[in-house]
C-alpha atoms as a PDB file:
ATOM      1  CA  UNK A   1    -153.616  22.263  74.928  1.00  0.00           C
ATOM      2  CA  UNK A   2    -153.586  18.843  75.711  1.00  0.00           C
ATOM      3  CA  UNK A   3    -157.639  19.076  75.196  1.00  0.00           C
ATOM      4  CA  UNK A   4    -156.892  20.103  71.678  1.00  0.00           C
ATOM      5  CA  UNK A   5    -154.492  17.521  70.779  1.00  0.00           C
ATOM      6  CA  UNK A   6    -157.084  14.873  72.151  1.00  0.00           C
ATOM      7  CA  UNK A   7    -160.174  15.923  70.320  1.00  0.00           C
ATOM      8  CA  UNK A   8    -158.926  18.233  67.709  1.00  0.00           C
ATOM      9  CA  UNK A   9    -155.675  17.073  66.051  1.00  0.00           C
ATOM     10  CA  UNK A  10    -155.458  13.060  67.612  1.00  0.00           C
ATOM     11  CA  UNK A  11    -158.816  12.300  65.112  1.00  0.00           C
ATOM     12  CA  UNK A  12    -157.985  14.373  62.197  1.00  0.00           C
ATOM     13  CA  UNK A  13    -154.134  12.417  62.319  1.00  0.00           C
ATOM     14  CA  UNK A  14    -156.287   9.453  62.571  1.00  0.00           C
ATOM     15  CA  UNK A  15    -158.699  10.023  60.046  1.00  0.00           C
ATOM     16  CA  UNK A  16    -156.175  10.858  57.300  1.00  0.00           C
ATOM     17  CA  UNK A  17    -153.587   7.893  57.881  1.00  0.00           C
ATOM     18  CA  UNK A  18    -156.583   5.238  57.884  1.00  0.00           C
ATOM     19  CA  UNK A  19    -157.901   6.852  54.517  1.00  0.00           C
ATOM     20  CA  UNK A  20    -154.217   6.252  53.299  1.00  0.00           C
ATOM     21  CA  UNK A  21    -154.454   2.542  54.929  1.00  0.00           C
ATOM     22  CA  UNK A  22    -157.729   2.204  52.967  1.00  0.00           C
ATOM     23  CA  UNK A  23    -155.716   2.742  49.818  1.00  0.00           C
ATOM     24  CA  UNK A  24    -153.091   0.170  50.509  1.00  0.00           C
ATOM     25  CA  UNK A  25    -155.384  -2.169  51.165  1.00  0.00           C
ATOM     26  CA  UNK A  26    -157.712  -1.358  48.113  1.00  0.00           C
ATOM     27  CA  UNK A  27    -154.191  -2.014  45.869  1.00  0.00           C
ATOM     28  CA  UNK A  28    -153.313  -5.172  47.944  1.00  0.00           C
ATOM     29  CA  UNK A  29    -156.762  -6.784  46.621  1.00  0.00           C
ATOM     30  CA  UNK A  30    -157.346  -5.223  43.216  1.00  0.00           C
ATOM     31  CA  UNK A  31    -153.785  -4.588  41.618  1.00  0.00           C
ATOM     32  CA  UNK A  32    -152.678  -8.556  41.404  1.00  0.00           C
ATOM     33  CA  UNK A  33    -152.149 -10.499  38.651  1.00  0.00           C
ATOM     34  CA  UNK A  34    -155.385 -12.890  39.449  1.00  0.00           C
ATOM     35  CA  UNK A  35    -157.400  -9.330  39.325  1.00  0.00           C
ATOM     36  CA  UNK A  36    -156.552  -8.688  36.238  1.00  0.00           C
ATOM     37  CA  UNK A  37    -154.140  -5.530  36.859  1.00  0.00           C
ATOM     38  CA  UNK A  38    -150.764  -6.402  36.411  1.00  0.00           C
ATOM     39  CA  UNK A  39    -149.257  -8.417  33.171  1.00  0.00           C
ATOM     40  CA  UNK A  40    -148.058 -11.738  34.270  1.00  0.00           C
ATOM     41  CA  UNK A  41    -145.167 -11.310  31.917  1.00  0.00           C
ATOM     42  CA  UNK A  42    -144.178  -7.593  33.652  1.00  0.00           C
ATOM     43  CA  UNK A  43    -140.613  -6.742  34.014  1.00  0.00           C
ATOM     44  CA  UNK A  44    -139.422 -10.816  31.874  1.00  0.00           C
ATOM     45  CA  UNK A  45    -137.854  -9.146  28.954  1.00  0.00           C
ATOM     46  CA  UNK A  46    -136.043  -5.671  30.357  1.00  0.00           C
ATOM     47  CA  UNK A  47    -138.774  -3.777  28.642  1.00  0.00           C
ATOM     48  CA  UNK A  48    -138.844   0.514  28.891  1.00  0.00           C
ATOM     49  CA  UNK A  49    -142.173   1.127  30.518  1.00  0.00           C
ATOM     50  CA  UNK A  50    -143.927   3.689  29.104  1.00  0.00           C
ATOM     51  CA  UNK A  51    -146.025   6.441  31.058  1.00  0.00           C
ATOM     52  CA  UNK A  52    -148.680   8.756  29.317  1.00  0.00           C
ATOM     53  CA  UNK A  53    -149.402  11.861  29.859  1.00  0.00           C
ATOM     54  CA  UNK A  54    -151.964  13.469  28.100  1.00  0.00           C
ATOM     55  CA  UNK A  55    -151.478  17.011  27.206  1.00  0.00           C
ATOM     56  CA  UNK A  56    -155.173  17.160  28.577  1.00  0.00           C
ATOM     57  CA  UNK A  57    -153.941  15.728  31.882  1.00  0.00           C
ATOM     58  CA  UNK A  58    -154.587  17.733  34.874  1.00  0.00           C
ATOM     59  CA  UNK A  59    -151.828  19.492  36.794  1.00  0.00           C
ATOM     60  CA  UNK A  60    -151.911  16.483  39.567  1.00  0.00           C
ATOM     61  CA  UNK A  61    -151.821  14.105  37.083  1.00  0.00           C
ATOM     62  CA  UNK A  62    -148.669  15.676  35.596  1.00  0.00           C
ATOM     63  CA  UNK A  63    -147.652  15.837  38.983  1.00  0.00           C
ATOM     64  CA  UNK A  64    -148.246  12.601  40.500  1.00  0.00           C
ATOM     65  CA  UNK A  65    -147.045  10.044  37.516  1.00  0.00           C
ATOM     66  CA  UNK A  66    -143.986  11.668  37.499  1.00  0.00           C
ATOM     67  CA  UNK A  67    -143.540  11.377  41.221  1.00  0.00           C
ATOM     68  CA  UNK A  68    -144.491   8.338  41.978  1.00  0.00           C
ATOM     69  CA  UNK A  69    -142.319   7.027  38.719  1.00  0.00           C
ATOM     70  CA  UNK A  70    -139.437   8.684  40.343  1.00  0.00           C
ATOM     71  CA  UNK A  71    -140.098   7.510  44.032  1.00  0.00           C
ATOM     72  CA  UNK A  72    -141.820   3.759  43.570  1.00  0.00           C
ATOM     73  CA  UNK A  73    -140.943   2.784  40.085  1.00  0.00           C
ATOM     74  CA  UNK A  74    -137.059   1.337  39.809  1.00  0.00           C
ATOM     75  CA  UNK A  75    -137.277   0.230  36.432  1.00  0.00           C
ATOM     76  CA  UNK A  76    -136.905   1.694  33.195  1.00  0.00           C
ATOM     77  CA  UNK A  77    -139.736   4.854  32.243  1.00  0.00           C
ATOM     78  CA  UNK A  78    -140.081   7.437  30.439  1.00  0.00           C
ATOM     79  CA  UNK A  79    -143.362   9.812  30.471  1.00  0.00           C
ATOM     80  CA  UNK A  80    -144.621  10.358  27.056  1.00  0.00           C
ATOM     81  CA  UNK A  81    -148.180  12.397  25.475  1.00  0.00           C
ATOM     82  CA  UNK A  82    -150.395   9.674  23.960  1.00  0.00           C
ATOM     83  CA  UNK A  83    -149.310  11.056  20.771  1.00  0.00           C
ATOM     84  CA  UNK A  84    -146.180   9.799  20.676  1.00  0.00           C
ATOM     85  CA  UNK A  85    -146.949   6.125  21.068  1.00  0.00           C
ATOM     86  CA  UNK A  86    -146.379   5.743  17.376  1.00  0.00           C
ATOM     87  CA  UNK A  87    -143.494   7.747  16.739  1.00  0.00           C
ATOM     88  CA  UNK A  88    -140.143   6.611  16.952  1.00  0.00           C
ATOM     89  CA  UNK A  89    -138.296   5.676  18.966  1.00  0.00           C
ATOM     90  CA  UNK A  90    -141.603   4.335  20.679  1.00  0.00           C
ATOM     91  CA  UNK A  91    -143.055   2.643  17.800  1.00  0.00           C
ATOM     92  CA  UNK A  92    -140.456  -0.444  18.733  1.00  0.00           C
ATOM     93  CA  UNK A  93    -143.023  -2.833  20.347  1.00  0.00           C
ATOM     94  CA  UNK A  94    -140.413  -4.864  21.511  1.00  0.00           C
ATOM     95  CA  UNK A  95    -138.506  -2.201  23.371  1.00  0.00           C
ATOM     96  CA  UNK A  96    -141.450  -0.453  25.330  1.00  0.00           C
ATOM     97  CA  UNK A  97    -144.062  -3.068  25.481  1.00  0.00           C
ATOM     98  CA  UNK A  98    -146.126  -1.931  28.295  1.00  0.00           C
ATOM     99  CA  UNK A  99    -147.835   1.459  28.517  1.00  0.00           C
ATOM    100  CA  UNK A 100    -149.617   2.915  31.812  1.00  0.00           C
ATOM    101  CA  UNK A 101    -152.281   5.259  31.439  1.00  0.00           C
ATOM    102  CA  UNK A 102    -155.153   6.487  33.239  1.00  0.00           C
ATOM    103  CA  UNK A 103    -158.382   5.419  31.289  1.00  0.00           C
ATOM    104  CA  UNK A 104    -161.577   6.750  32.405  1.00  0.00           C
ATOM    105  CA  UNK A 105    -162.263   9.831  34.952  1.00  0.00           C
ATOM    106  CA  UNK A 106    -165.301  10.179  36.466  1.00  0.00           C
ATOM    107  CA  UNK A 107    -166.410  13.473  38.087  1.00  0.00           C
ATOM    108  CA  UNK A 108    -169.105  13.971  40.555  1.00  0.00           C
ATOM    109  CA  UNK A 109    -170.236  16.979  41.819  1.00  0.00           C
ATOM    110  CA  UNK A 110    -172.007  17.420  45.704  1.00  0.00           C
ATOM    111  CA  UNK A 111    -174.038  20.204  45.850  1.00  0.00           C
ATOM    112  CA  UNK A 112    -174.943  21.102  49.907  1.00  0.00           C
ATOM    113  CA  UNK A 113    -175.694  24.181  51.994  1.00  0.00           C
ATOM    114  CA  UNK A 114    -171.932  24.961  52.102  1.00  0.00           C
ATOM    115  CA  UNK A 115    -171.380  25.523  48.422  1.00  0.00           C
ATOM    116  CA  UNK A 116    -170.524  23.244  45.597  1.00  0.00           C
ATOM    117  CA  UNK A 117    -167.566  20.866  45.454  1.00  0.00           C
ATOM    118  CA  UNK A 118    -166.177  17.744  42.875  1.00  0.00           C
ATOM    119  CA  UNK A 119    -164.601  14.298  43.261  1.00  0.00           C
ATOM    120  CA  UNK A 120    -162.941  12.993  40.525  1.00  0.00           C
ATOM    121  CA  UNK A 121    -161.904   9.118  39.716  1.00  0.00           C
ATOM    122  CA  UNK A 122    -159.462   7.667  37.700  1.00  0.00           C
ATOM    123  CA  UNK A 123    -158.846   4.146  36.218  1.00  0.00           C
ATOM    124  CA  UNK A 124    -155.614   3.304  36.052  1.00  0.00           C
ATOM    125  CA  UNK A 125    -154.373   0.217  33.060  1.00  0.00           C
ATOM    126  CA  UNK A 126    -151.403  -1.231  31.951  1.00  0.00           C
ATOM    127  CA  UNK A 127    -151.702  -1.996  27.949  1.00  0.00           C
ATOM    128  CA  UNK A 128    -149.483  -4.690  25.978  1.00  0.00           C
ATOM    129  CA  UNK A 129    -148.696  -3.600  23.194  1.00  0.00           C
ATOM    130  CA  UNK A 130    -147.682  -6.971  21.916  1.00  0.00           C
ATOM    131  CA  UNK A 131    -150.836  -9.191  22.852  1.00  0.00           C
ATOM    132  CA  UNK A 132    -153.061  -5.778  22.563  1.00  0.00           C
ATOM    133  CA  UNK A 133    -154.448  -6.950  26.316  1.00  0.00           C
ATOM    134  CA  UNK A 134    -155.647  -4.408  28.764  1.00  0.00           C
ATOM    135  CA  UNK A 135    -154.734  -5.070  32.500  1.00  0.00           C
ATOM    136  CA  UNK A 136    -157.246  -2.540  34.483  1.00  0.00           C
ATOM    137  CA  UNK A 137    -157.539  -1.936  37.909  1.00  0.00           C
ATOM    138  CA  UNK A 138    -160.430  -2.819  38.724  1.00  0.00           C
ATOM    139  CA  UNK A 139    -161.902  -0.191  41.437  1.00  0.00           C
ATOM    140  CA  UNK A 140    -161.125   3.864  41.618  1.00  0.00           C
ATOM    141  CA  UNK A 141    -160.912   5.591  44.695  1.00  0.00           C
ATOM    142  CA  UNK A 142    -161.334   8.980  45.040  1.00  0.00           C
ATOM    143  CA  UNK A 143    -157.731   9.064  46.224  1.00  0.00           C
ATOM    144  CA  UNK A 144    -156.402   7.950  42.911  1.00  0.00           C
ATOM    145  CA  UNK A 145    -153.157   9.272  43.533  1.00  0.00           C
ATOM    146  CA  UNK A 146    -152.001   7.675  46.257  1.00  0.00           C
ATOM    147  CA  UNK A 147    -153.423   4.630  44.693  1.00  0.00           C
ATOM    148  CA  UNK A 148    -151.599   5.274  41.153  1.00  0.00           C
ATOM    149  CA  UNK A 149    -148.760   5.275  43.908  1.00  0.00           C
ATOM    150  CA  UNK A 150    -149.562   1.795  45.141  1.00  0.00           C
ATOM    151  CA  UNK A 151    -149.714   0.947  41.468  1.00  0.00           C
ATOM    152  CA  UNK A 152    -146.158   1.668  40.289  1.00  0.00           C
ATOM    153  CA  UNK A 153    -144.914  -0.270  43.781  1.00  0.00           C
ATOM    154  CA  UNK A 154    -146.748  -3.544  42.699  1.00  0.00           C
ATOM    155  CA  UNK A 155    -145.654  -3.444  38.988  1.00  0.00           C
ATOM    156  CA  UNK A 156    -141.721  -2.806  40.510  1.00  0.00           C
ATOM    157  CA  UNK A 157    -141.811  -5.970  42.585  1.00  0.00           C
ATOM    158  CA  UNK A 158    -143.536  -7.680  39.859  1.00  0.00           C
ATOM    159  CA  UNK A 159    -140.870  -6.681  37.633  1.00  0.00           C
ATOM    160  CA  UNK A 160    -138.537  -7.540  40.437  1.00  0.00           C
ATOM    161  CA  UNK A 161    -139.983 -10.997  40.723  1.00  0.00           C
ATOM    162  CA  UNK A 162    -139.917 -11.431  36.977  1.00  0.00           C
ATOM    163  CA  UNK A 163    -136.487 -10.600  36.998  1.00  0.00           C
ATOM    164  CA  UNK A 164    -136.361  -7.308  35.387  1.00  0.00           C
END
């Protein structure tokens, strides 16, 4: 038993918490203000941040942006289809000046002697509405939800730090 532990579960434990380490530090470099991925303005004037969800969106999408809103973000939210950005009670600019969305997803396919299998990316931006300025992220790991994770916890303490 103690054999298995050792050589079996020890690396695989090991293995998965350093790919999750890997993501924190990925978001500690790339989702900063001076990268480009978070407004410098976030959180200044109470805004409602708005979260899309396309009805296109994948199942872990869906998933994932409304857990990691409900676990990491503390601010104001509400999940919306891309659809309604115009409609009211959205249409007030003032009110929910920042939108997060996933931009572009990449899929890759491996092909080996064990079958077939897919990776998928996503690139994750925060959009004022107001100055019409994208703030991207500027890398996409293949675990993009744990890093859209690591997103909503560094736009709450900017909007902590911003007083919002």
């Amino acid at each position: 038993m103690k054999k298995l532990y050792f050589y079996g579960i020890l690396p695989l434990f090991l293995m998965l918490n350093s790919c999750g380490l890997g993501i924190n530090s990925a978001g500690n470099k790339y989702l900063t203000v001076e990268q480009g991925a978070i407004p410098p303005e976030f959180g200044k004037d109470g805004t409602v941040l708005l979260l899309v969800e396309d009805a296109d969106s994948n199942l872990w999408y869906k998933k994932y942006i409304n857990k990691h809103a409900e676990n990491k973000y503390t601010g104001p939210y509400k999940i919306i289809q891309y659809d309604e950005l115009d409609a009211s009670p959205y249409s007030n600019k003032e009110k929910y000046r920042y939108v997060f969305l996933s931009d572009n997803t990449s899929k890759i396919q491996h092909i080996d002697n064990t079958g077939v299998s897919s990776s998928e990316w996503k690139y994750f931006l925060v959009y004022d509405r107001l100055t019409e300025k994208q703030y991207k992220s500027k890398t996409a790991p293949v675990s993009w939800a744990k890093f859209m994770g690591v997103y909503f916890e560094k736009l709450d303490a900017k909007r902590i730090e911003n007083g919002g």
